[in-house]
N, C-alpha and C. Protein backbone atom coordinates (compact mmCIF):
# COMPACT_ATOMS: atom_id res chain seq x y z
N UNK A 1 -15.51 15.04 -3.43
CA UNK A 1 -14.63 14.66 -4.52
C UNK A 1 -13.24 14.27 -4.03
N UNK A 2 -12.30 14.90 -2.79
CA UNK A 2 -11.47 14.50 -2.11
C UNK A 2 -11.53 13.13 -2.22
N UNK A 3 -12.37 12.56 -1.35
CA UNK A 3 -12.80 10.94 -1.43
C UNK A 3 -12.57 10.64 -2.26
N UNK A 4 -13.26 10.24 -3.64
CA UNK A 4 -12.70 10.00 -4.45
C UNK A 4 -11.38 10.21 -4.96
N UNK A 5 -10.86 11.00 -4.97
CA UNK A 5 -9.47 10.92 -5.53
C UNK A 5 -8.85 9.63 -4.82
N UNK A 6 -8.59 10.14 -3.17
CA UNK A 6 -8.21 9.39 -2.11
C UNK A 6 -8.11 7.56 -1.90
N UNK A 7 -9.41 7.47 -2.61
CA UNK A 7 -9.84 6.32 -2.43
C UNK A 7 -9.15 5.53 -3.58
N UNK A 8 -9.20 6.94 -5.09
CA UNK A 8 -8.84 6.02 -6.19
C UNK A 8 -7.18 5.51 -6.18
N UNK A 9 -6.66 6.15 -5.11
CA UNK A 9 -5.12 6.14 -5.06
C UNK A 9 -5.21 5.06 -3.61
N UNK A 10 -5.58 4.41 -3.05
CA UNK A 10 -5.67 3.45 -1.94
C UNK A 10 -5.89 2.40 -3.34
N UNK A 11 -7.18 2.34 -3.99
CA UNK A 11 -6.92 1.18 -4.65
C UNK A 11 -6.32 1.23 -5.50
N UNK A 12 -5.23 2.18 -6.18
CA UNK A 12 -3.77 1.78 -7.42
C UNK A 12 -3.07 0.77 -6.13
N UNK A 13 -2.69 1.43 -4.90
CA UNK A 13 -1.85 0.80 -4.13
C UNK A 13 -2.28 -0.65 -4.11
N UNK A 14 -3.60 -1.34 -3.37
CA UNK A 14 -3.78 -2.31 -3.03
C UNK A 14 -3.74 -3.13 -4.31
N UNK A 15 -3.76 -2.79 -5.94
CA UNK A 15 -3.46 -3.75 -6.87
C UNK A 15 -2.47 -3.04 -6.65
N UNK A 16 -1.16 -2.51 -6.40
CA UNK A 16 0.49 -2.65 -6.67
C UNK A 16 1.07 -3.79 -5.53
N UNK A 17 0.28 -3.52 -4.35
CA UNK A 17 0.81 -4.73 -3.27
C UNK A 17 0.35 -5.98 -3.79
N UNK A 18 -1.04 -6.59 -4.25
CA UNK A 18 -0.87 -7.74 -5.13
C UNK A 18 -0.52 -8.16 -5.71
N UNK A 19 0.49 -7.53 -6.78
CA UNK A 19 1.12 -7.59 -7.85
C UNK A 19 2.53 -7.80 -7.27
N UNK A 20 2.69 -7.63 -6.14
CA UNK A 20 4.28 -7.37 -5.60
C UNK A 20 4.35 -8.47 -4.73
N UNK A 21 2.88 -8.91 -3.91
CA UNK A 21 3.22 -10.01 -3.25
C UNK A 21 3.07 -11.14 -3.55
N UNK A 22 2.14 -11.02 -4.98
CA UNK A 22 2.72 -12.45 -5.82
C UNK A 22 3.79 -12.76 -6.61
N UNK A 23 4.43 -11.78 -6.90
CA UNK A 23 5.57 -11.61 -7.60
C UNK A 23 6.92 -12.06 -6.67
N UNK A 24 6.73 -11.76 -5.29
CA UNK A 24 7.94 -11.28 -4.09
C UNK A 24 8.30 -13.29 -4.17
N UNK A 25 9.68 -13.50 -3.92
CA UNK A 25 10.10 -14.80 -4.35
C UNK A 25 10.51 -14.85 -2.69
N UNK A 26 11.41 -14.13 -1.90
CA UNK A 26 11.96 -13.81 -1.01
C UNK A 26 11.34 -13.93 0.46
N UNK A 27 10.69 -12.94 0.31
CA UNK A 27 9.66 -12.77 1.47
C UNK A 27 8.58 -12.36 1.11
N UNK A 28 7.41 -13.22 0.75
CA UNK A 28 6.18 -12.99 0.19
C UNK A 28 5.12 -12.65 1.54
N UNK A 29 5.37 -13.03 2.91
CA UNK A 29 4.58 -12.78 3.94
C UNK A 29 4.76 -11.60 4.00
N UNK A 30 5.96 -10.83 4.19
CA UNK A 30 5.69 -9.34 4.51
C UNK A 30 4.89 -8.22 3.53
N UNK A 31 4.93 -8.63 2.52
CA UNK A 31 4.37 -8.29 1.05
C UNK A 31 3.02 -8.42 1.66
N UNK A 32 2.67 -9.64 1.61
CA UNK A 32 1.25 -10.40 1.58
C UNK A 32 0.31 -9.29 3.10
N UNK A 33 1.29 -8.85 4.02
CA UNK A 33 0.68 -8.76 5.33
C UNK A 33 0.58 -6.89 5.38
N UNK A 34 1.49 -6.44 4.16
CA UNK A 34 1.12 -4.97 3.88
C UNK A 34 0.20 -5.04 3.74
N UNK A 35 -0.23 -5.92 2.44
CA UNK A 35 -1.40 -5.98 1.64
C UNK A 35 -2.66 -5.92 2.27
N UNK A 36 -2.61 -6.92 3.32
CA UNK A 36 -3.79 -6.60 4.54
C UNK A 36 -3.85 -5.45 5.11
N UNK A 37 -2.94 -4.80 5.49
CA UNK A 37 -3.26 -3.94 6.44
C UNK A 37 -3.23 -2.61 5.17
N UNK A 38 -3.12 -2.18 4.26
CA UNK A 38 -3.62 -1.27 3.13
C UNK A 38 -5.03 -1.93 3.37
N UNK A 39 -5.63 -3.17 2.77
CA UNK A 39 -7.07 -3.49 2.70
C UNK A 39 -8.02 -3.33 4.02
N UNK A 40 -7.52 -3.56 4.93
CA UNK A 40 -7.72 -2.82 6.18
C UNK A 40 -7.99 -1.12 6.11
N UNK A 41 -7.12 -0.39 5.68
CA UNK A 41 -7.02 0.99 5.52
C UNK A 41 -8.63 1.69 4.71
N UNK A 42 -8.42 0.73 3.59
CA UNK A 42 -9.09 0.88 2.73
C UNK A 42 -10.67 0.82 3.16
N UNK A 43 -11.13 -0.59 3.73
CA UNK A 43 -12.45 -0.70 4.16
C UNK A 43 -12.77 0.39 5.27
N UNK A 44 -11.53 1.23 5.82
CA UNK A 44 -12.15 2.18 7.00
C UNK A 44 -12.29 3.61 6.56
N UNK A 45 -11.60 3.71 5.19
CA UNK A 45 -11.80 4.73 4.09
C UNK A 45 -13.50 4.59 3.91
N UNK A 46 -13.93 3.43 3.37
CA UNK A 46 -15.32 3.25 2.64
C UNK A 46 -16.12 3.59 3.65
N UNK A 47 -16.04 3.02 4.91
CA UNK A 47 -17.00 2.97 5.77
C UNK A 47 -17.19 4.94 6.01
N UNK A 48 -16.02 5.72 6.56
CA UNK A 48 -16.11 6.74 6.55
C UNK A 48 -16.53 7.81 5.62
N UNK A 49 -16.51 7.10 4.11
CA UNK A 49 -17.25 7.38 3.15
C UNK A 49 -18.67 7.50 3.25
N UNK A 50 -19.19 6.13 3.45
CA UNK A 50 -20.55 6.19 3.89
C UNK A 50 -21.23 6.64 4.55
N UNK A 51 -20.26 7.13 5.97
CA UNK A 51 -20.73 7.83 6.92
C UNK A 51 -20.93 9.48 6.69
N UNK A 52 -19.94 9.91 5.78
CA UNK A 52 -20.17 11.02 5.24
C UNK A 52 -20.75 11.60 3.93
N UNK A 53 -21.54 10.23 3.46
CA UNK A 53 -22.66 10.68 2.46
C UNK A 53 -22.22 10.71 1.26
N UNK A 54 -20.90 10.28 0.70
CA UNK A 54 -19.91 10.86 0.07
C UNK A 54 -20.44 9.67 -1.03
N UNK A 55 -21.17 8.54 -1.16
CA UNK A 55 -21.78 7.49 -1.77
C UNK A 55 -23.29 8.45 -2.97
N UNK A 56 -23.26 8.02 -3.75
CA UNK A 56 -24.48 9.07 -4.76
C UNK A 56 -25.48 7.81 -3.96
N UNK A 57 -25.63 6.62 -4.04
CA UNK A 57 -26.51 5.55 -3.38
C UNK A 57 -26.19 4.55 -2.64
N UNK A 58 -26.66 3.89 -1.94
CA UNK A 58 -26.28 3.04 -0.71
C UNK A 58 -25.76 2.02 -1.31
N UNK A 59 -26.35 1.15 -2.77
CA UNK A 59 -26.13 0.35 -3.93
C UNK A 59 -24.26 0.71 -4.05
N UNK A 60 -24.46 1.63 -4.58
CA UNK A 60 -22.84 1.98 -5.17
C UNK A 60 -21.94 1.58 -3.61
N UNK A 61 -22.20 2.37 -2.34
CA UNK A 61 -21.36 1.29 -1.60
C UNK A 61 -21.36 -0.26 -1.25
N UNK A 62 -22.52 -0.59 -1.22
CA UNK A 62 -22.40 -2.08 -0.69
C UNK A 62 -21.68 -2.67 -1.46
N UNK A 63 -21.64 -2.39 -3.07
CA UNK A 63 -20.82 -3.05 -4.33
C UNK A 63 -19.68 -2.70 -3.94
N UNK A 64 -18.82 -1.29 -3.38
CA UNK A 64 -17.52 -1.50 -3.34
C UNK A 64 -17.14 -2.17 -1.69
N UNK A 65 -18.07 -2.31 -0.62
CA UNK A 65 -17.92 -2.89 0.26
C UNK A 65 -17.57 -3.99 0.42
N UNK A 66 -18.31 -4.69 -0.76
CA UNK A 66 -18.52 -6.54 -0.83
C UNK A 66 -17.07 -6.47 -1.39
N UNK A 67 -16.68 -5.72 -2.42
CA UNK A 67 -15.53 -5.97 -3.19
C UNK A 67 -14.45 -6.17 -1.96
N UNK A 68 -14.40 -5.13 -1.52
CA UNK A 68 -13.30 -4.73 -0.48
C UNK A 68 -13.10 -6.38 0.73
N UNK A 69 -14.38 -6.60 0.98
CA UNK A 69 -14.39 -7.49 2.08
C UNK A 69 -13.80 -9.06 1.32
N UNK A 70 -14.49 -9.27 0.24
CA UNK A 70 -13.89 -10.19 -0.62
C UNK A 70 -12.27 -10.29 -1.02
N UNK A 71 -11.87 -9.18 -1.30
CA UNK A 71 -10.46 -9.26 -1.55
C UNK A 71 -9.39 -9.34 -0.11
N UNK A 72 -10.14 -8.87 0.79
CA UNK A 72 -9.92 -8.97 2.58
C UNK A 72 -9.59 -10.30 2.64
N UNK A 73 -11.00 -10.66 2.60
CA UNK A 73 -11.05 -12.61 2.68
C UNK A 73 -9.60 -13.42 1.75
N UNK A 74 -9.94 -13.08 0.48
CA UNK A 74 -8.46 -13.79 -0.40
C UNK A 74 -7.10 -13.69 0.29
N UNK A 75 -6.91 -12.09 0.93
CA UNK A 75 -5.61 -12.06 0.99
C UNK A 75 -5.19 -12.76 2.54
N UNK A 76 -6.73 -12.39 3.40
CA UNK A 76 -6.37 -12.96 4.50
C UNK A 76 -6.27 -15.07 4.51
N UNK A 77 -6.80 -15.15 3.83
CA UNK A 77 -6.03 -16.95 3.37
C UNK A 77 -4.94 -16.91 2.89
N UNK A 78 -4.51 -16.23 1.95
CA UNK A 78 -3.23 -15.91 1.68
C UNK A 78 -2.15 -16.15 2.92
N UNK A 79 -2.64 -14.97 3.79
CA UNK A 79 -1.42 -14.81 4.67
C UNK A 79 -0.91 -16.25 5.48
N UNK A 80 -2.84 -16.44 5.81
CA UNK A 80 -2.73 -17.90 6.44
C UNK A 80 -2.03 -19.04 6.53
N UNK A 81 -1.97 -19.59 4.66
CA UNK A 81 -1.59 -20.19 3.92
C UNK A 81 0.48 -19.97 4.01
N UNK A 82 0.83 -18.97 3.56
CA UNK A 82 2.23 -18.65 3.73
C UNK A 82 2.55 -18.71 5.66
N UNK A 83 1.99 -18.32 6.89
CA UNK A 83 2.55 -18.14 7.93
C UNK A 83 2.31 -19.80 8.17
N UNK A 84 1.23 -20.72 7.94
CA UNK A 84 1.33 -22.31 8.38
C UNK A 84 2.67 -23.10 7.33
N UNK A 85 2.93 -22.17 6.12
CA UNK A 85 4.03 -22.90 5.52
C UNK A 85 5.33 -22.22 6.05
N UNK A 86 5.55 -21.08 6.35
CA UNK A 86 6.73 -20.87 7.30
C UNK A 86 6.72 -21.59 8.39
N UNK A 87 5.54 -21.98 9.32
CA UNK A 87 5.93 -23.01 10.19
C UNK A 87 6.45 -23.77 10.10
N UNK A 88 5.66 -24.56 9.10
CA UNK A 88 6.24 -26.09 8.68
C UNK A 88 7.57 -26.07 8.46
N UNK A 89 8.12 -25.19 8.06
CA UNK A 89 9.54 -24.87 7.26
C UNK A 89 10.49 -24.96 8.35
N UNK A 90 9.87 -24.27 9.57
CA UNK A 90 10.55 -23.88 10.71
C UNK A 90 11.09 -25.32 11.74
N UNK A 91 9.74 -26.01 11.76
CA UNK A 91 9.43 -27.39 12.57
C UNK A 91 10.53 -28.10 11.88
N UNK A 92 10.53 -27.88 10.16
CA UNK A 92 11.04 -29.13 9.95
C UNK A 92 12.87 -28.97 10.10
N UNK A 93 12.80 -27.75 9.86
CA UNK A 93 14.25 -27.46 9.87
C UNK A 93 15.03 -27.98 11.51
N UNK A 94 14.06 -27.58 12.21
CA UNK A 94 14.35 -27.50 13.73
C UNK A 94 14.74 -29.60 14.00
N UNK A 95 14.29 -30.15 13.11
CA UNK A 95 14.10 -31.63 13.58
C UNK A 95 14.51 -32.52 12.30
N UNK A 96 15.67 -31.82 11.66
CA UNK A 96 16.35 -31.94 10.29
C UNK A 96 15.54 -32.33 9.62
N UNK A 97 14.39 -32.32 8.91
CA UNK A 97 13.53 -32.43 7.71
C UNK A 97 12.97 -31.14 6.94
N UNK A 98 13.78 -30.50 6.54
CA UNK A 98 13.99 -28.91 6.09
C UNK A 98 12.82 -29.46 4.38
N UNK A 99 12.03 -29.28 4.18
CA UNK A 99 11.76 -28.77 2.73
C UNK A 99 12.61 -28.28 2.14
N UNK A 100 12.67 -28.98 0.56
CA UNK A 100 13.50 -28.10 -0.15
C UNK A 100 12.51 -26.70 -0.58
N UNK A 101 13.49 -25.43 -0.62
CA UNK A 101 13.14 -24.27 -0.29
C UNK A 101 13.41 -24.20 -2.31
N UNK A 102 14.19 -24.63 -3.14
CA UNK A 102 14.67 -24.26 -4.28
C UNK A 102 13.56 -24.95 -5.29
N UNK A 103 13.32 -23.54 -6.41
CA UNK A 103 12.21 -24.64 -7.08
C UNK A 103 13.00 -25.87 -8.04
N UNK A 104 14.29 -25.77 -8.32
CA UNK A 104 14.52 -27.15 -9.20
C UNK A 104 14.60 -28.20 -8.48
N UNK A 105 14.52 -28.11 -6.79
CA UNK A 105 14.22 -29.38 -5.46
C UNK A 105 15.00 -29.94 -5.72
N UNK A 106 16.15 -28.48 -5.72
CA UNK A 106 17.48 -29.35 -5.06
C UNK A 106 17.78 -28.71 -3.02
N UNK A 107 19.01 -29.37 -2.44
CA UNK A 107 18.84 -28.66 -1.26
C UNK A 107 19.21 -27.25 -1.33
N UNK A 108 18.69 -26.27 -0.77
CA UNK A 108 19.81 -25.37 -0.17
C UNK A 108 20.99 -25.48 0.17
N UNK A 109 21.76 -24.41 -0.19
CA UNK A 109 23.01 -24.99 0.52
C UNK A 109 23.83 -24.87 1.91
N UNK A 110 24.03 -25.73 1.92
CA UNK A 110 24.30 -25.85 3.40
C UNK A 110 23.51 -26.79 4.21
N UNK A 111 22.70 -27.32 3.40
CA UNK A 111 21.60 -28.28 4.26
C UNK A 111 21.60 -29.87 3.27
N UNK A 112 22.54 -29.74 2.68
CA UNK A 112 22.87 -31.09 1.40
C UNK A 112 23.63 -31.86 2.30
């Protein structure tokens, strides 16, 4: 029953880091890269679950396994997605073609 509790408080967290790293305007990679490594946490929770029998049927884990690995997969494109657009950001800045960073696409300032 430990487990369970345990587990049910790993996943409040991993929906509060989703909720925070889509929300985060600022720095959404560091958000985004908790988020992995909680979902990380999490799948080594389940597995040790399984290993300790702590599953009523093998069914009931593979369902929260697949879940776990699936939401793995999303966030790890996620991160993907944000660290190739900090590049770009980086390249372009480095070779004065900065993206505008502001959503009404105006410049930053200091780069007008």
């Amino acid at each position: 029953m430990l487990w369970v509790a345990t587990c049910g408080v790993r996943r409040w967290g991993v929906c509060r880091l989703i909720i925070r790293a889509y929300n985060e305007q600022h720095k959404p990679l560091q958000q985004v890269e908790r988020l992995v490594l909680s979902l990380d946490d999490l799948k080594c929770q389940i597995q040790l679950a399984k290993e300790l029998q702590a599953f009523r049927h093998f069914k009931e884990f593979q369902n929260i396994a697949e879940l776990a690995v699936q939401v793995g997969r999303q966030s790890g494109g996620w991160r993907k997605r944000l660290v190739e657009r900090n590049s770009r950001n980086r390249n372009a800045m480095r070779s004065g073609r900065a993206e505008s960073l502001c959503a009404d696409g105006a410049e930053p300032a200091g780069l007008a």
